[in-house]
N, C-alpha and C. Protein backbone atom coordinates (compact mmCIF):
# COMPACT_ATOMS: atom_id res chain seq x y z
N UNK A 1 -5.01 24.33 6.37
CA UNK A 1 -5.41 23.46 5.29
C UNK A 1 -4.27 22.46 5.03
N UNK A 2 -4.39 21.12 4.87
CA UNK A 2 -3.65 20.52 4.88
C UNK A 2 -3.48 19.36 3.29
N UNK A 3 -2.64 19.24 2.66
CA UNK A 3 -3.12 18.95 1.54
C UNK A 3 -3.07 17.75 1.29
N UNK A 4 -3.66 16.63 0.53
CA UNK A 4 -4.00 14.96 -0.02
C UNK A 4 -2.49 14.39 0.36
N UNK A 5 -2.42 13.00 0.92
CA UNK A 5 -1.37 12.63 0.48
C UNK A 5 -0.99 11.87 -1.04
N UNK A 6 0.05 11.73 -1.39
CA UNK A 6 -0.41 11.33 -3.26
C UNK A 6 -0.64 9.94 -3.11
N UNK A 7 -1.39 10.15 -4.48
CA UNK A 7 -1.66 9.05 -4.69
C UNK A 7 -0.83 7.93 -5.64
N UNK A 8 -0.76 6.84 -5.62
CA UNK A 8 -0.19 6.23 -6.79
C UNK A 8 -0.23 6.60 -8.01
N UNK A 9 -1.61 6.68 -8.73
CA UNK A 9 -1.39 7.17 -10.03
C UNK A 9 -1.23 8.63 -10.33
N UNK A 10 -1.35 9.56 -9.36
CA UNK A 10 -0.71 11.14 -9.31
C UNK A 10 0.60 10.46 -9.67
N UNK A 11 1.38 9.91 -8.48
CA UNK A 11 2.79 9.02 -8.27
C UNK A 11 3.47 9.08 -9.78
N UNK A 12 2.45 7.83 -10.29
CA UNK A 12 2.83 7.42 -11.49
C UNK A 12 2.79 8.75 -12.77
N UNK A 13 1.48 9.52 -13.02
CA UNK A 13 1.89 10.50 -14.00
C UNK A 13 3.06 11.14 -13.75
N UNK A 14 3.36 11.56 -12.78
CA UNK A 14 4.76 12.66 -12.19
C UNK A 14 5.43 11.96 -12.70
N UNK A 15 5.88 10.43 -12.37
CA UNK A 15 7.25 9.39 -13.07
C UNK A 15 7.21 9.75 -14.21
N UNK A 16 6.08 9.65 -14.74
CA UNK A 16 6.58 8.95 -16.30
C UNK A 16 6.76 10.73 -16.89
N UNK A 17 6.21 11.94 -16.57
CA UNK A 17 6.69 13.05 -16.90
C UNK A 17 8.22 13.50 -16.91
N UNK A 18 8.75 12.88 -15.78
CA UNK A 18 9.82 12.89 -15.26
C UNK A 18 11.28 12.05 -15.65
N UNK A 19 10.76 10.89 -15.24
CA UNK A 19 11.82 9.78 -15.85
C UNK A 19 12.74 9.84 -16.62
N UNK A 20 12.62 10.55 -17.63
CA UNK A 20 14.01 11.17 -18.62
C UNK A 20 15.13 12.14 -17.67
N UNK A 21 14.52 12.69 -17.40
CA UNK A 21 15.34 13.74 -16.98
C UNK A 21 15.94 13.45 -16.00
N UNK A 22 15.55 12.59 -14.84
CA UNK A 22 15.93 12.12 -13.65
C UNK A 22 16.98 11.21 -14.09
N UNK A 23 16.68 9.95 -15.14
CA UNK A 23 17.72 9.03 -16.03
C UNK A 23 18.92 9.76 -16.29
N UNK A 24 18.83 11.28 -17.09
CA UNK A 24 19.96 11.72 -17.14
C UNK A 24 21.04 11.83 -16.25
N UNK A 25 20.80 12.39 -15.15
CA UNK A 25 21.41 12.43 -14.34
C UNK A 25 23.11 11.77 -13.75
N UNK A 26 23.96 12.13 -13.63
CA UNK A 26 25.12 10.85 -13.00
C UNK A 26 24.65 10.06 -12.05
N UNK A 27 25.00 8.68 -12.40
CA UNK A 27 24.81 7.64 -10.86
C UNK A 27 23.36 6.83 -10.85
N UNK A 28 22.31 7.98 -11.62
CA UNK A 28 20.74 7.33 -11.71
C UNK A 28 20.94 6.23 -12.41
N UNK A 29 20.04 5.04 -11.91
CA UNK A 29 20.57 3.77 -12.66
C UNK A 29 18.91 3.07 -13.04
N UNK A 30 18.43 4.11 -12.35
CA UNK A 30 16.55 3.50 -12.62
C UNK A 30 15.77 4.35 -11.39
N UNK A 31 14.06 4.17 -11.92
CA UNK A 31 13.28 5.59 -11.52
C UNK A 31 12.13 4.46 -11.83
N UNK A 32 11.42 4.34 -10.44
CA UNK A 32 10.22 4.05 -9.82
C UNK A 32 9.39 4.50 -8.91
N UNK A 33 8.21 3.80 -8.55
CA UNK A 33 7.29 4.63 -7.41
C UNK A 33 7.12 3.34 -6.41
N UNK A 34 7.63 3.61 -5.21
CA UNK A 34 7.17 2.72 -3.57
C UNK A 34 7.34 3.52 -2.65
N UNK A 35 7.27 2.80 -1.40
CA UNK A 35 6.92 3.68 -0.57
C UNK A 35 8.59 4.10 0.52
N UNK A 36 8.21 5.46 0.37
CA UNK A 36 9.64 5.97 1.21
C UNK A 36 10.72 5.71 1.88
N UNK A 37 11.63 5.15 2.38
CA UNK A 37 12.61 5.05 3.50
C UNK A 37 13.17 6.01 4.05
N UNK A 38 13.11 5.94 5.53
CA UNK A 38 13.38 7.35 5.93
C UNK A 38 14.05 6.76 7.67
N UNK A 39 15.36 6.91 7.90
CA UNK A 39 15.92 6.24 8.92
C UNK A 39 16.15 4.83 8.83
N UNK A 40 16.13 4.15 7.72
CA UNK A 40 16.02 2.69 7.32
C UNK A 40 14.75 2.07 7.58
N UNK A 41 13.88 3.22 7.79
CA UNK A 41 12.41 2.18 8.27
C UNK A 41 11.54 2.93 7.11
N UNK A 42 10.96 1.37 6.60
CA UNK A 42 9.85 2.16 5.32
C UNK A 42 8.60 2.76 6.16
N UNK A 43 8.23 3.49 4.92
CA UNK A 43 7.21 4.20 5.68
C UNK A 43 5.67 4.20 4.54
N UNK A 44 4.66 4.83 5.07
CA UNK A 44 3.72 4.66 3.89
C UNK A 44 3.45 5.89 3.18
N UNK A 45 4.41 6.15 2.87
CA UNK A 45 4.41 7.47 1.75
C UNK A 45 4.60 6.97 0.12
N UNK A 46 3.84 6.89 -0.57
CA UNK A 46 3.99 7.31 -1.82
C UNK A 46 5.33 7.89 -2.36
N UNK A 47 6.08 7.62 -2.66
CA UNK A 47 7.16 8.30 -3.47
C UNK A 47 7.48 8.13 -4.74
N UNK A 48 8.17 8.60 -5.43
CA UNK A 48 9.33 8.71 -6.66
C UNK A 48 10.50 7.63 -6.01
N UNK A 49 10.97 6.81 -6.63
CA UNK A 49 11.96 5.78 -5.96
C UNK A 49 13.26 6.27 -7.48
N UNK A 50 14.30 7.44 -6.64
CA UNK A 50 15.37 7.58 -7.93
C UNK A 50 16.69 6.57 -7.33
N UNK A 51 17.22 5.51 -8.14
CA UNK A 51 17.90 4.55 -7.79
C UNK A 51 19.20 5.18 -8.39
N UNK A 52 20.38 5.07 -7.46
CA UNK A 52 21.72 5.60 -7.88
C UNK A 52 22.78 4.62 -7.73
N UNK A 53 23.72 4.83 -8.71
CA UNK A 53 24.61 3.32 -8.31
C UNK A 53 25.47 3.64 -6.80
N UNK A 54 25.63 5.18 -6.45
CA UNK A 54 26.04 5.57 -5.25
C UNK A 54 25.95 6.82 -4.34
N UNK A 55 25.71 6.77 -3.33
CA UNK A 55 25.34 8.29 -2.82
C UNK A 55 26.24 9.11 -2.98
N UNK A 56 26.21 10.25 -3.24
CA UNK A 56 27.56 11.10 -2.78
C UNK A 56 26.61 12.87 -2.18
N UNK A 57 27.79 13.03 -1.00
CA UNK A 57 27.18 14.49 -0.48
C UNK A 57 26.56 15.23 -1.44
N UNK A 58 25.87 16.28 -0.83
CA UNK A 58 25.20 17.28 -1.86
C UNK A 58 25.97 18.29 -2.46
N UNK A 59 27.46 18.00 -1.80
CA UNK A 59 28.81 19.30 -1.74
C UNK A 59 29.39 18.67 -3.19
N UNK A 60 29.32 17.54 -3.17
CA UNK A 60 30.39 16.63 -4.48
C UNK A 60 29.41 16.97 -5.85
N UNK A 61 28.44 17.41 -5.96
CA UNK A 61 27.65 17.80 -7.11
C UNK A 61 27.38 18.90 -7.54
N UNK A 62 26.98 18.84 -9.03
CA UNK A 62 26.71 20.44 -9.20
C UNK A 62 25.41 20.58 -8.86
N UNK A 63 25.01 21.95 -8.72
CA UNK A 63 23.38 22.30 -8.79
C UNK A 63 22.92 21.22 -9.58
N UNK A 64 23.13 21.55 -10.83
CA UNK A 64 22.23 20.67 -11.99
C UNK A 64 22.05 18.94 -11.91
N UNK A 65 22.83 18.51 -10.71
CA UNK A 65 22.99 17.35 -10.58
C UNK A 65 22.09 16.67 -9.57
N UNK A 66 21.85 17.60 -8.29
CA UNK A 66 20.88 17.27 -7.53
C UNK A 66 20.00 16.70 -7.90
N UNK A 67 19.46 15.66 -7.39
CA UNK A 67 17.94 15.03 -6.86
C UNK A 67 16.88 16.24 -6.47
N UNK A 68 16.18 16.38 -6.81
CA UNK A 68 14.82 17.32 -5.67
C UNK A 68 14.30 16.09 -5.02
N UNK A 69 13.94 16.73 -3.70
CA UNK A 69 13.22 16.29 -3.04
C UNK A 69 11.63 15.99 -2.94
N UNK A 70 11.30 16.48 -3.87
CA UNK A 70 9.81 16.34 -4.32
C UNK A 70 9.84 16.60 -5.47
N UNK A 71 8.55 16.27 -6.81
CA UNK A 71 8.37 16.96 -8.01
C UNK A 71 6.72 16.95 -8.17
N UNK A 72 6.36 17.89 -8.51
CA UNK A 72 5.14 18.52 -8.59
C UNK A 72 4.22 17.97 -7.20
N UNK A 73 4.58 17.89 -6.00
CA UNK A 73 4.27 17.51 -5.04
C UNK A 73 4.08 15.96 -4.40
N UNK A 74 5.41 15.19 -5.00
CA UNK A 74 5.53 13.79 -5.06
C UNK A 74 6.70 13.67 -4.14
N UNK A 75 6.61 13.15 -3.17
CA UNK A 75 7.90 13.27 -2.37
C UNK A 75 9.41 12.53 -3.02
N UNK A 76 10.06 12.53 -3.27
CA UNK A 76 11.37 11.62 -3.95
C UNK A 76 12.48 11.05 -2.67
N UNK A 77 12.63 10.15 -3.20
CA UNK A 77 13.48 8.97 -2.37
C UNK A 77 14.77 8.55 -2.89
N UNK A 78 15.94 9.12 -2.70
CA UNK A 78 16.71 8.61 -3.41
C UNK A 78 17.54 7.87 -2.56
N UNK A 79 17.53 6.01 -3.46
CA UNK A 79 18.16 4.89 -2.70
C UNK A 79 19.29 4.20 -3.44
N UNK A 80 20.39 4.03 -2.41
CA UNK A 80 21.46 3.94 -3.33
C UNK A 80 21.56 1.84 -3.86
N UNK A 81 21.56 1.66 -5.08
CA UNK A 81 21.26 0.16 -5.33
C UNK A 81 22.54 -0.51 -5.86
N UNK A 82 23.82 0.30 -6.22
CA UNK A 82 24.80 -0.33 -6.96
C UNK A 82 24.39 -0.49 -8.09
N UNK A 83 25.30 -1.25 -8.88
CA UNK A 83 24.94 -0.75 -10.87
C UNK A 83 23.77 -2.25 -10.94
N UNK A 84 22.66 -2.01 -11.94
CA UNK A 84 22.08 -2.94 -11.70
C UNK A 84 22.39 -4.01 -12.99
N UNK A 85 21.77 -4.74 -12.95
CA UNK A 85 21.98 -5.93 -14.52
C UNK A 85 20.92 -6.80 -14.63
N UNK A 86 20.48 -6.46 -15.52
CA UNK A 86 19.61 -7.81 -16.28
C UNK A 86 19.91 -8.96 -16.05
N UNK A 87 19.09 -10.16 -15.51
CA UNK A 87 19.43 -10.84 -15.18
C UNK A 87 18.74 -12.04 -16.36
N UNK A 88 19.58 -12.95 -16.82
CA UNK A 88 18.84 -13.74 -18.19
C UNK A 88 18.77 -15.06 -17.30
């Protein structure tokens, strides 16, 4: 049995359930939904897009600090963007 791939607005409820908590995080600088990167080539997956001002190993963090890789069956993407700014 193989299960749905998600959909956008699955996508989107998971975000907006989510979004706080992911915000908390160190480094998270913003939390959207597009589609995956995976080897530098996008792909057409649905994701969670968690934006960090920088990557760091999974060794330099605590548990509680990690990214998951999915949330409630939403795949997550975490891309590193530098600090962002409003632009007027």
């Amino acid at each position: 049995m193989t299960s749905d791939p998600p959909t956008f607005e699955k996508a989107k409820a998971v975000k907006r359930a989510h979004e706080q908590s992911l915000l908390a995080k160190p480094n998270v600088v913003g939390v959207g939904i597009g589609f995956r990167v995976q080897k530098k080539r996008h792909t057409n997956v649905i994701a969670i897009i968690v934006m960090v001002s920088h990557k760091l190993p999974a060794n330099q963090l605590k548990p509680a600090e990690l990214i998951p890789t999915e949330i409630d069956g939403i795949p997550v993407d975490v891309q590193e963007t530098g600090e962002l700014q409003a632009q007027i």
